[in-house]
C-alpha atoms as a PDB file:
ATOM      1  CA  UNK A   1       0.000   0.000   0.000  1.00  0.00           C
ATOM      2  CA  UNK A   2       2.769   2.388   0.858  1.00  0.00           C
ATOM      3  CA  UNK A   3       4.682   1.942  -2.623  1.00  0.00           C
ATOM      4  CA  UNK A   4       1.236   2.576  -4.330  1.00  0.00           C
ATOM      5  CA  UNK A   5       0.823   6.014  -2.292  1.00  0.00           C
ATOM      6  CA  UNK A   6       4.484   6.825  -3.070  1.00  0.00           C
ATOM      7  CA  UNK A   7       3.730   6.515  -6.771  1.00  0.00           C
ATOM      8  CA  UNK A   8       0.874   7.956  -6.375  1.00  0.00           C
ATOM      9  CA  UNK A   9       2.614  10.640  -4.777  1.00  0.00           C
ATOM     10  CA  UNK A  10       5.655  11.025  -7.268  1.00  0.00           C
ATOM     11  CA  UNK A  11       2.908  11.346 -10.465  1.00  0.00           C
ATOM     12  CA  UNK A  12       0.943  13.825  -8.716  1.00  0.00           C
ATOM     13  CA  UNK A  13       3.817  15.869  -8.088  1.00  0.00           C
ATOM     14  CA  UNK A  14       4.833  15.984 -11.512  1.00  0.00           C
ATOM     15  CA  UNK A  15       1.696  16.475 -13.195  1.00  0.00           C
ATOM     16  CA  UNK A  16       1.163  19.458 -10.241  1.00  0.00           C
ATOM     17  CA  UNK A  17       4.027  21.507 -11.391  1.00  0.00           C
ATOM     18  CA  UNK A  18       3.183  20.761 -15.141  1.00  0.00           C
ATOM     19  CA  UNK A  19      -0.069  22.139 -14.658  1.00  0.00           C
ATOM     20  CA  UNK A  20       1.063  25.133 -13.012  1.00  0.00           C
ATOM     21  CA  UNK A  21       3.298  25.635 -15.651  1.00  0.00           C
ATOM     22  CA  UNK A  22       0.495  25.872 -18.397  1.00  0.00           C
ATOM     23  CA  UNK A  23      -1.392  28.233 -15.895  1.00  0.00           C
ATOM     24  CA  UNK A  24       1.047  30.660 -15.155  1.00  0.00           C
ATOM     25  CA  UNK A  25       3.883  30.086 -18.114  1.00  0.00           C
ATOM     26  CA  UNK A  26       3.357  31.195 -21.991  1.00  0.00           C
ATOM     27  CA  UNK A  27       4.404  28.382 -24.268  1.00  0.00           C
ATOM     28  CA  UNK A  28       8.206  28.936 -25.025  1.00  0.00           C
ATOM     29  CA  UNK A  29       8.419  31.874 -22.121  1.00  0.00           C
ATOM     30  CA  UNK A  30      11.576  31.945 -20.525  1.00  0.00           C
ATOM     31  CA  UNK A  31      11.330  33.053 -16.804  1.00  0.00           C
ATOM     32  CA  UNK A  32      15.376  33.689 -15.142  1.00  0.00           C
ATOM     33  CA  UNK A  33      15.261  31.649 -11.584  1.00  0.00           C
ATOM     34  CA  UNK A  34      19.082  32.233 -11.862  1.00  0.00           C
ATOM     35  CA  UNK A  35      22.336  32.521 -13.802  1.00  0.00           C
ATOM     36  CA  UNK A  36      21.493  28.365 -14.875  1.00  0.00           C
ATOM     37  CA  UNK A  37      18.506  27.869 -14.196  1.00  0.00           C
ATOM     38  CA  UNK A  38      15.111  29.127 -16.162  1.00  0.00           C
ATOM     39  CA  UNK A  39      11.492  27.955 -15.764  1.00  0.00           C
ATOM     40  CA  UNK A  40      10.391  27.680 -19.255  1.00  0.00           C
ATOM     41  CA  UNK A  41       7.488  25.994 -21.009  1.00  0.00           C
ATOM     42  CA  UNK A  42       7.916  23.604 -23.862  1.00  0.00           C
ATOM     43  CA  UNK A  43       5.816  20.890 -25.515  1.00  0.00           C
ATOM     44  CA  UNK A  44       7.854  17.963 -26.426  1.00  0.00           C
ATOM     45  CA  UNK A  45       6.331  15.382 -29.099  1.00  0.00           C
ATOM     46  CA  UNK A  46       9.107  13.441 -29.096  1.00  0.00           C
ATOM     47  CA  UNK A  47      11.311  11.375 -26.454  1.00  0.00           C
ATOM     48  CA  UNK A  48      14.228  12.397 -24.619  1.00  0.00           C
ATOM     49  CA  UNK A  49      15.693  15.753 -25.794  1.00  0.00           C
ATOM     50  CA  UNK A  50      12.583  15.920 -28.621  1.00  0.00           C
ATOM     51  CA  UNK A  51      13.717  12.862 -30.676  1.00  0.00           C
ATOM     52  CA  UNK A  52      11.243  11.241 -33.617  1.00  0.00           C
ATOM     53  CA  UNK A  53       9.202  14.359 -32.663  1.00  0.00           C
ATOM     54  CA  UNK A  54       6.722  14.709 -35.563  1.00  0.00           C
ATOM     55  CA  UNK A  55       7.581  11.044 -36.847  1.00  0.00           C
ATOM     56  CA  UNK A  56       6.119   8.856 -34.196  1.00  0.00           C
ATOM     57  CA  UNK A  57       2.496   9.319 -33.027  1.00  0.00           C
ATOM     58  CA  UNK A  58       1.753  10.291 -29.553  1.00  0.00           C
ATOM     59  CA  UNK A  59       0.103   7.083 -28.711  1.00  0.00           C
ATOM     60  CA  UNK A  60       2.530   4.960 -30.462  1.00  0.00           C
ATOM     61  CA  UNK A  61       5.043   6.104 -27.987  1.00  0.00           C
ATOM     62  CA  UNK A  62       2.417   5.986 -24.961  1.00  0.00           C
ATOM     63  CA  UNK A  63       2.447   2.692 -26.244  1.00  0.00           C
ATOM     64  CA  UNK A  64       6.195   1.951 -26.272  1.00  0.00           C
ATOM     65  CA  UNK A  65       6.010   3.613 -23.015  1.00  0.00           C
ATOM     66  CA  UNK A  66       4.231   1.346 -21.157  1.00  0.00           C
ATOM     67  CA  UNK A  67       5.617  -1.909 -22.454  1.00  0.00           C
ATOM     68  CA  UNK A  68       8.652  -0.560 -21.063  1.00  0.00           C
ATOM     69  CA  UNK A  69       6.651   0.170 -17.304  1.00  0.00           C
ATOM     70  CA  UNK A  70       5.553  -3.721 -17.932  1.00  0.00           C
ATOM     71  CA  UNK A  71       9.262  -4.504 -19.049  1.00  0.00           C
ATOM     72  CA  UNK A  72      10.840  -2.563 -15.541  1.00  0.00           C
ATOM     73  CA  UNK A  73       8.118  -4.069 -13.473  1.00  0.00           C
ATOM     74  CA  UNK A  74       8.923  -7.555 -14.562  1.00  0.00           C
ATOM     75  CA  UNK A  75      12.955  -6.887 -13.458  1.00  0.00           C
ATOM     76  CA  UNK A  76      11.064  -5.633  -9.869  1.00  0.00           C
ATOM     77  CA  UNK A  77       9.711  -9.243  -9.285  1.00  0.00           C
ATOM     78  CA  UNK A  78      12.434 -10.725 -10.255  1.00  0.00           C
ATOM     79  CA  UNK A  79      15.594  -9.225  -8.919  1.00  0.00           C
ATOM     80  CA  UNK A  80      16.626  -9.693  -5.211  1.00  0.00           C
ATOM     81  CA  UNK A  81      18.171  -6.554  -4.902  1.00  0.00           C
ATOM     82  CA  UNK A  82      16.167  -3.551  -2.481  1.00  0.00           C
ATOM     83  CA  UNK A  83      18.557  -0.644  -3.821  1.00  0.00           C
ATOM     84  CA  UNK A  84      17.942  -1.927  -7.578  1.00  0.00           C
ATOM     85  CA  UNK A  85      14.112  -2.548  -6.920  1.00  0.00           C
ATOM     86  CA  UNK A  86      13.884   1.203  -5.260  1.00  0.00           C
ATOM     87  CA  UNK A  87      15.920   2.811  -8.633  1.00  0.00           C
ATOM     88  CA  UNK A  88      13.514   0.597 -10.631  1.00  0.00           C
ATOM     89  CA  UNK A  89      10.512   1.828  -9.213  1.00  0.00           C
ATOM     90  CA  UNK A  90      11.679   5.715  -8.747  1.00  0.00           C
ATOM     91  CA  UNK A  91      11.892   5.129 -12.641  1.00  0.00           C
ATOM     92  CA  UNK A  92       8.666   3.275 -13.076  1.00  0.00           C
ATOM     93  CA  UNK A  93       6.882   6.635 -11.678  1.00  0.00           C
ATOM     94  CA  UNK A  94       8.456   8.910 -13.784  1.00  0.00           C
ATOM     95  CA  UNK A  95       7.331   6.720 -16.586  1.00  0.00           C
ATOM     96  CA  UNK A  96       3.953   6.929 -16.021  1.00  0.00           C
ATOM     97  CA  UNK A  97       4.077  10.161 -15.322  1.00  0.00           C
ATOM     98  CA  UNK A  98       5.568  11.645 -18.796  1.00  0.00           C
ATOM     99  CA  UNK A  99       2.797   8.691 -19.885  1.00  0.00           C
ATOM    100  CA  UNK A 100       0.156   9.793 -18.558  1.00  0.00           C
ATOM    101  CA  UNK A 101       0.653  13.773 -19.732  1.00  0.00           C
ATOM    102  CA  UNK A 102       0.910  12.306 -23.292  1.00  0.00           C
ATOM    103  CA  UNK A 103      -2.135  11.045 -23.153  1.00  0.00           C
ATOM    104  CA  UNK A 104      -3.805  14.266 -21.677  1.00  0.00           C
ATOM    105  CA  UNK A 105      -2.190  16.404 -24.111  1.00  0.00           C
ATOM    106  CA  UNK A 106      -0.432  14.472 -26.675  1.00  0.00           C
ATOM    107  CA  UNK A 107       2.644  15.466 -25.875  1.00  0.00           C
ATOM    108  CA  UNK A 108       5.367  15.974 -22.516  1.00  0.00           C
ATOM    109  CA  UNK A 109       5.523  19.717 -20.946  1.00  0.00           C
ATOM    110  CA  UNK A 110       8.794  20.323 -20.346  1.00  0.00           C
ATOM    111  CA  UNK A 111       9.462  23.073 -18.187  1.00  0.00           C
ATOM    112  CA  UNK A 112      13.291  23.184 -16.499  1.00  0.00           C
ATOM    113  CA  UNK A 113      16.054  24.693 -18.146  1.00  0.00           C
ATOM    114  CA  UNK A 114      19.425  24.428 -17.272  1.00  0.00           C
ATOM    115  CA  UNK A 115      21.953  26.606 -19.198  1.00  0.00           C
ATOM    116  CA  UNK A 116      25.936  28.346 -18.932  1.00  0.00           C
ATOM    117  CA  UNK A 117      25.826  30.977 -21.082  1.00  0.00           C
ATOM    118  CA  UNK A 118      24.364  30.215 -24.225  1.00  0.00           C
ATOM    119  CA  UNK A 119      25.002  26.496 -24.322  1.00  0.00           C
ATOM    120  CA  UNK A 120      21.461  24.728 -23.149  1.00  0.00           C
ATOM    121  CA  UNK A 121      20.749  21.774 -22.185  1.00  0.00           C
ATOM    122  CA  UNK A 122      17.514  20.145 -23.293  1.00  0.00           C
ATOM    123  CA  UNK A 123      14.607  21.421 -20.960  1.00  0.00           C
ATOM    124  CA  UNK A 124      12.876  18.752 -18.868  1.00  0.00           C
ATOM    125  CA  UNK A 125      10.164  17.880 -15.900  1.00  0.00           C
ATOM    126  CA  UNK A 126      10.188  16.337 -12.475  1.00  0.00           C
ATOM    127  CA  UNK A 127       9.574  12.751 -14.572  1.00  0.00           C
ATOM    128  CA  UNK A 128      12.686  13.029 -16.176  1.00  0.00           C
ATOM    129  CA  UNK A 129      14.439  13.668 -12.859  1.00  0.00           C
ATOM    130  CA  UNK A 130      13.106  10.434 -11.617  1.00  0.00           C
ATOM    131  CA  UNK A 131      14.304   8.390 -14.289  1.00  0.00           C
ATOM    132  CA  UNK A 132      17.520   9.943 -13.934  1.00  0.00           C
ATOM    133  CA  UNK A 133      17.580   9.411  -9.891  1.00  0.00           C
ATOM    134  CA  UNK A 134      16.477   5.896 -10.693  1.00  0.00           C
ATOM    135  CA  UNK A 135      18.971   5.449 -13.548  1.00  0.00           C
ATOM    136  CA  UNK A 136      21.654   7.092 -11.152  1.00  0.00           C
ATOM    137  CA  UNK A 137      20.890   4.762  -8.571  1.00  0.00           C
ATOM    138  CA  UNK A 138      21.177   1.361 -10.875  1.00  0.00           C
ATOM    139  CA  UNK A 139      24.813   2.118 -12.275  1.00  0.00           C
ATOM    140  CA  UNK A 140      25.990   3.451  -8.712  1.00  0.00           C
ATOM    141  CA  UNK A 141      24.305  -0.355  -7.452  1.00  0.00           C
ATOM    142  CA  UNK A 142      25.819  -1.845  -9.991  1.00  0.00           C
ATOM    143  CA  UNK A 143      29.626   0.001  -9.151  1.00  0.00           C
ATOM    144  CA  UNK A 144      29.347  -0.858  -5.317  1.00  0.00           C
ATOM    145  CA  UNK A 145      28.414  -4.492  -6.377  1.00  0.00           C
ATOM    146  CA  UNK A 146      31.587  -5.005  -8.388  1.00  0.00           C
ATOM    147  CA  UNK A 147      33.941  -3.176  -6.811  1.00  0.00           C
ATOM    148  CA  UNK A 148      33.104  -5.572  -3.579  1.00  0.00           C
ATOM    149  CA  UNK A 149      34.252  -8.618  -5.633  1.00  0.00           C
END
């Protein structure tokens, strides 16, 4: 029960701040938070970064999205790991999140920017920073596991 509330918990916070975003942010508005960082608002038809955007329909890729939620829940039940099964599942809700705001607007808001100068890096949401904290998690498992060999 406490894993479903956590999820639970994880999606609403992302879809929260995307929906402030649309309320408060034009589309492609740049507000400064500080010399890196901008609150922005971006609709992204594509995957990471905006790839096949325009080539792929949205529900194609809600599609391909959720076999891979099936595909990461599947490696849940079956590894033995807690660490692994907690990176697995921080990614599973960002997943569903980005998901789940396809299918409401048929396409990801993006909203974080994070720039030196003029060289940005692709904008993102709270989703994508659970992947990555889930991702992160994995390899650094992964590192600690072989280096105790």
């Amino acid at each position: 029960m406490i894993k479903i509330l956590l999820l639970l918990l994880l999606i609403i916070l992302d879809l929260f701040t995307k929906q402030l975003i649309i309320n408060y942010i034009q589309l492609h508005e740049f507000i400064v938070i500080n010399f890196f960082i901008d609150l922005t608002h971006i609709h992204n038809f594509g995957v990471s970064f905006g790839l096949f955007s325009g080539y792929i329909s949205f529900w194609v890729l809600a599609l391909i999205g959720l076999l891979i939620v099936f595909f990461i829940y599947y490696l849940i039940l079956t590894s033995n790991d807690k660490f692994e099964k907690i990176g697995l599942f921080i990614i599973i809700g960002g997943a569903l999140s980005n998901i789940l705001d396809r299918l409401i607007h048929g396409y990801v808001i993006d909203f974080i920017s994070i720039h030196y100068n003029k060289f940005y890096w692709p904008a993102f949401n709270l989703a994508d920073i659970y992947i990555t904290i889930g991702i992160l998690m994995i390899i650094f498992n992964i590192f600690k596991k072989f280096y105790k060999r």
